[in-house]
Protein backbone atom coordinates (compact mmCIF):
# COMPACT_ATOMS: atom_id res chain seq x y z
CA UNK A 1 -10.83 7.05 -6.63
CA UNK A 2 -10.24 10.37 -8.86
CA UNK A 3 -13.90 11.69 -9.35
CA UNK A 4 -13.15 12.45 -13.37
CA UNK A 5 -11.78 9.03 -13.35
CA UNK A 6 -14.52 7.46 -12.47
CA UNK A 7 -17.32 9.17 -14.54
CA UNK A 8 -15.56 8.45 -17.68
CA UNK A 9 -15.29 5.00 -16.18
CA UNK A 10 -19.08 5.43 -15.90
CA UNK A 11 -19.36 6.51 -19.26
CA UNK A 12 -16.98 4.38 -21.44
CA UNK A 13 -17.55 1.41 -19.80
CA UNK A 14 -20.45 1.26 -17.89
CA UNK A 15 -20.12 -2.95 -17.21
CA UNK A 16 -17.22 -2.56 -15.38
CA UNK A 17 -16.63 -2.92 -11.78
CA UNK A 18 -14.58 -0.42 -10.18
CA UNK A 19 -12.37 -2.56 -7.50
CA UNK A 20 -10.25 -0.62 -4.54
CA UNK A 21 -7.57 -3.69 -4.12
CA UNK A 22 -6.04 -5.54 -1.64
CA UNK A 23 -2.28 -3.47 -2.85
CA UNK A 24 -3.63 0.55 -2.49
CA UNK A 25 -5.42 -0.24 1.18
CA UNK A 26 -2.11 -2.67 2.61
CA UNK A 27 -0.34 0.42 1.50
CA UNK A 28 -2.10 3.10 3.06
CA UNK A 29 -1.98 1.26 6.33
CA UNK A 30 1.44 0.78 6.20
CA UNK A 31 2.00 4.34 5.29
CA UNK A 32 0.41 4.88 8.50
CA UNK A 33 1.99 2.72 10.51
CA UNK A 34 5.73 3.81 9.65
CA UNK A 35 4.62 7.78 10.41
CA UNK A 36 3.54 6.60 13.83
CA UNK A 37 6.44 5.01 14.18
CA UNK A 38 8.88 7.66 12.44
CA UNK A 39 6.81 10.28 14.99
CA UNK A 40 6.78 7.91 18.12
CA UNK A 41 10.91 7.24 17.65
CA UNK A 42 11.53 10.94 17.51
CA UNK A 43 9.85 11.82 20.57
CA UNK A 44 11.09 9.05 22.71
CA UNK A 45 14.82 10.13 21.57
CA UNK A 46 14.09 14.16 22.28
CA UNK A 47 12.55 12.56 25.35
CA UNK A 48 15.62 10.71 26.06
CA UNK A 49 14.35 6.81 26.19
CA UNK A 50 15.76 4.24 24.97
CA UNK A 51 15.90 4.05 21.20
CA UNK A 52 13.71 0.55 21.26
CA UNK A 53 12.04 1.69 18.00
CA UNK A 54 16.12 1.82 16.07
CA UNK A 55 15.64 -0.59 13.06
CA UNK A 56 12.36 -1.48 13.81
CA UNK A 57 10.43 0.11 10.38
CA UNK A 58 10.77 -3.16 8.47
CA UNK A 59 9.42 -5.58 11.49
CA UNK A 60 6.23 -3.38 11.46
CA UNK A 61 5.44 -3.42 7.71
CA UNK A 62 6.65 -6.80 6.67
CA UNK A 63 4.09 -9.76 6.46
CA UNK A 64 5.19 -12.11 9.11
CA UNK A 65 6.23 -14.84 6.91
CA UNK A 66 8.66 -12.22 5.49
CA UNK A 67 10.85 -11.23 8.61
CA UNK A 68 14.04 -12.80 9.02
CA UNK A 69 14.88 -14.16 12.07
CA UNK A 70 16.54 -11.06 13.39
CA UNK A 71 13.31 -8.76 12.67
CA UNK A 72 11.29 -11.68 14.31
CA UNK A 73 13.31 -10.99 17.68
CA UNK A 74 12.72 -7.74 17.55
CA UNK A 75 9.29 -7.37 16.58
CA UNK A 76 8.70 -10.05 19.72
CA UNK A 77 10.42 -7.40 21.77
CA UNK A 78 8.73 -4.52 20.52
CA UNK A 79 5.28 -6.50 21.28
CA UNK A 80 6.09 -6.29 25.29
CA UNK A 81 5.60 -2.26 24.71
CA UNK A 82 2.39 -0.36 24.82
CA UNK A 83 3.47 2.12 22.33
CA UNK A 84 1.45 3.74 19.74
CA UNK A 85 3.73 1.96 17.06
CA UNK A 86 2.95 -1.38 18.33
CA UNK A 87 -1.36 -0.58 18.73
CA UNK A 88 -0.81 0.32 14.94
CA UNK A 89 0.91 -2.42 13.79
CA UNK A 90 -1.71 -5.06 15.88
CA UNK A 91 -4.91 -3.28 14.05
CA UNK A 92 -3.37 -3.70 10.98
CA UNK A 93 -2.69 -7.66 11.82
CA UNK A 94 -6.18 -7.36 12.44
CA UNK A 95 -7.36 -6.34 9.28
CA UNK A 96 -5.68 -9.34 7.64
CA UNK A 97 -8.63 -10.99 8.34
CA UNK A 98 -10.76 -8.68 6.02
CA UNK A 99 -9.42 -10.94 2.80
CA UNK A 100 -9.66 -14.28 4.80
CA UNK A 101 -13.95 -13.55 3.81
CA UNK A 102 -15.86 -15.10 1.17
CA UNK A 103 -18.79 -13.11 1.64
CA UNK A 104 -19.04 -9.26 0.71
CA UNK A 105 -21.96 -8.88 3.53
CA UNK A 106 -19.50 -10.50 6.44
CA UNK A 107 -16.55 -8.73 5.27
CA UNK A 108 -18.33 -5.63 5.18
CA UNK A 109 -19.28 -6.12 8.77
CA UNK A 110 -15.97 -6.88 9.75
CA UNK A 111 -14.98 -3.71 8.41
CA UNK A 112 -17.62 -1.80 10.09
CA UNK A 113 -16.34 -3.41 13.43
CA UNK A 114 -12.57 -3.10 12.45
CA UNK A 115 -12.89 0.64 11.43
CA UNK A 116 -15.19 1.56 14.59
CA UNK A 117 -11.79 0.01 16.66
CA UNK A 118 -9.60 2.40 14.31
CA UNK A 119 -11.30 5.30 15.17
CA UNK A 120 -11.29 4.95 19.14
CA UNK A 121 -7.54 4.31 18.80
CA UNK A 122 -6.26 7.90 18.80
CA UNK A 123 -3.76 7.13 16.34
CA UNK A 124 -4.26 10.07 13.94
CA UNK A 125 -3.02 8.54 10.97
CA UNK A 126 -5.13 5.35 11.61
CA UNK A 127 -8.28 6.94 11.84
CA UNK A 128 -7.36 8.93 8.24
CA UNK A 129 -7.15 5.47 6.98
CA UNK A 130 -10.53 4.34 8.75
CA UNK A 131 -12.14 7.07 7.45
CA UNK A 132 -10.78 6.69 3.43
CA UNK A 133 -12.04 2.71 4.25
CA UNK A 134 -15.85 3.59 5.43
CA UNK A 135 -16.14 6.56 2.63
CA UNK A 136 -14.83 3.89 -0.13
CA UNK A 137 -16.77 0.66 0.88
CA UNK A 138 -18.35 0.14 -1.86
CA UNK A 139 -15.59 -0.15 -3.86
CA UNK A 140 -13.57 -1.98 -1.54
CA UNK A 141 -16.46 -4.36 -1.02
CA UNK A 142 -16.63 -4.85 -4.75
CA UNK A 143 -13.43 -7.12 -4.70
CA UNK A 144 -15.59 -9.85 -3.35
CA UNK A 145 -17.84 -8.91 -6.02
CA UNK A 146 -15.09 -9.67 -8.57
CA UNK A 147 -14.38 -13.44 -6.83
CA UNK A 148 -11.46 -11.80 -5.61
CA UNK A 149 -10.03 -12.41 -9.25
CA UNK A 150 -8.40 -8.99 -9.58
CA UNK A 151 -5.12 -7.27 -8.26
CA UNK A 152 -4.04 -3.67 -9.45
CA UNK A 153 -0.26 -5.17 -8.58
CA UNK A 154 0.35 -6.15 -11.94
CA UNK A 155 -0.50 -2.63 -13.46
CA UNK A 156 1.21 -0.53 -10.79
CA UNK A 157 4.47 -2.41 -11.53
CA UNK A 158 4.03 -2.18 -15.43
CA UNK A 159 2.87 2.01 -14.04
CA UNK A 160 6.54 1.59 -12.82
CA UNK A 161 8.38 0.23 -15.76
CA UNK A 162 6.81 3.12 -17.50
CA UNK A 163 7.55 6.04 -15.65
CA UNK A 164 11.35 4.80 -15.39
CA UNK A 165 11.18 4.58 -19.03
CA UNK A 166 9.76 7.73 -19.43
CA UNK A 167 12.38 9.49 -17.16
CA UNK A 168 15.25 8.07 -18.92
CA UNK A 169 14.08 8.80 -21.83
CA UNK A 170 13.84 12.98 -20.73
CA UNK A 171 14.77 15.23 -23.52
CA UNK A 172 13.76 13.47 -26.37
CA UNK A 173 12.32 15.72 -28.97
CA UNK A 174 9.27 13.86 -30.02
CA UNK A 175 6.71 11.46 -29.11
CA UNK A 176 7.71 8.82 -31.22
CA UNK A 177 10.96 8.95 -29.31
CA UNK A 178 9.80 8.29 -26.10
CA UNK A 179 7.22 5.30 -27.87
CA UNK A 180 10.21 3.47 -29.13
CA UNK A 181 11.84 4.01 -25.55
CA UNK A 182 8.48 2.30 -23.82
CA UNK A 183 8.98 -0.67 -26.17
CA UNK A 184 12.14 -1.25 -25.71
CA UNK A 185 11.85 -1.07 -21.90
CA UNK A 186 8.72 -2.91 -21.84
CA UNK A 187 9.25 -5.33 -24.08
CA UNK A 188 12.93 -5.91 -23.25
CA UNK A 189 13.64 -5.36 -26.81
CA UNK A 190 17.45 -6.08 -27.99
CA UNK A 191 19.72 -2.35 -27.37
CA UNK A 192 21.90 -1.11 -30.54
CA UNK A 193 25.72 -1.56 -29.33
CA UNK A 194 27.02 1.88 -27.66
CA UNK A 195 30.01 3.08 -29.87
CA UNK A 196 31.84 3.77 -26.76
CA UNK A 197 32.00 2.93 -23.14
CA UNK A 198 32.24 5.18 -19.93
């Protein structure tokens, strides 16, 4: 989504399709959901409710094959509330039916519909995430494009792998250093025995 990014993109390889994935938008929706809730729980315990919302963070972001049976209970419980928590957690149930599409056209239309909803929800954090959805269309919208073929999950884990690499392998003098690091990490390359142990 990085402007520069994208016009070199543009530039380098102008064939390519530029897909916003299924992993970055799940992700911003949960980040919203779980700073509704964070927000919501605080105020109802300055407020001095009940603390229904204690060890509720994982029944709202989970899938709901995921949940154990505990978080099932609770997220059944939590679903008799009208709390903001709750109205975010059902719009982004909702939007699970965005992939279910097989046309671009129909699933742009659902979006259209699901991000109008969004914004009349007064939940602040939501509508950020409408609004990033409706200015990035076209790129989400290009997923279908691809034949839904593509995920960005593979190369934000190996993003991971590297950047652990990379910070244990802080204070090495040169570049080579930290290369030889990457492969071994990456390519779970045999270690040299340690001459000592802690």
């Amino acid at each position: 989504m990085w402007k520069p990014y994208l016009k070199v993109i543009r530039k380098k390889a102008p064939q390519a399709i530029h897909i916003l994935d299924r992993f970055h938008i799940v992700a911003k929706l949960n980040k919203a959901i779980d700073e509704i809730r964070a927000g919501e729980h605080r105020k109802m315990k300055e407020d001095g409710y009940e603390p229904i919302l204690t060890k509720a963070r994982w029944c709202l972001l989970k899938r709901q094959e995921n949940l154990t049976e505990n978080q099932e209970v609770k997220l059944n419980d939590l679903l008799k509330y009208n709390l903001k928590s709750v109205r975010a957690y059902l719009l982004k149930e909702d939007f699970q039916g965005f992939w279910e599409y097989i046309s671009g056209a129909w699933a742009g239309k659902f979006l259209e519909r699901w991000c109008t909803r969004a914004m009349r929800s007064k939940l602040d954090p939501i509508k950020k995430v409408a609004k990033m959805l409706r200015k990035h269309k076209p790129l989400i919208l290009n997923w279908f494009k691809a034949k839904k073929a593509f995920s960005s999950g593979v190369v934000e884990g190996l993003n991971n792998k590297v950047k652990v690499a990379t910070k244990k392998a802080y204070g090495f003098k040169t570049v080579e250093c930290v290369e030889i690091a990457l492969y071994h990490q990456l390519g779970k390359l045999p270690e040299p025995p340690w001459t000592h142990s802690y």
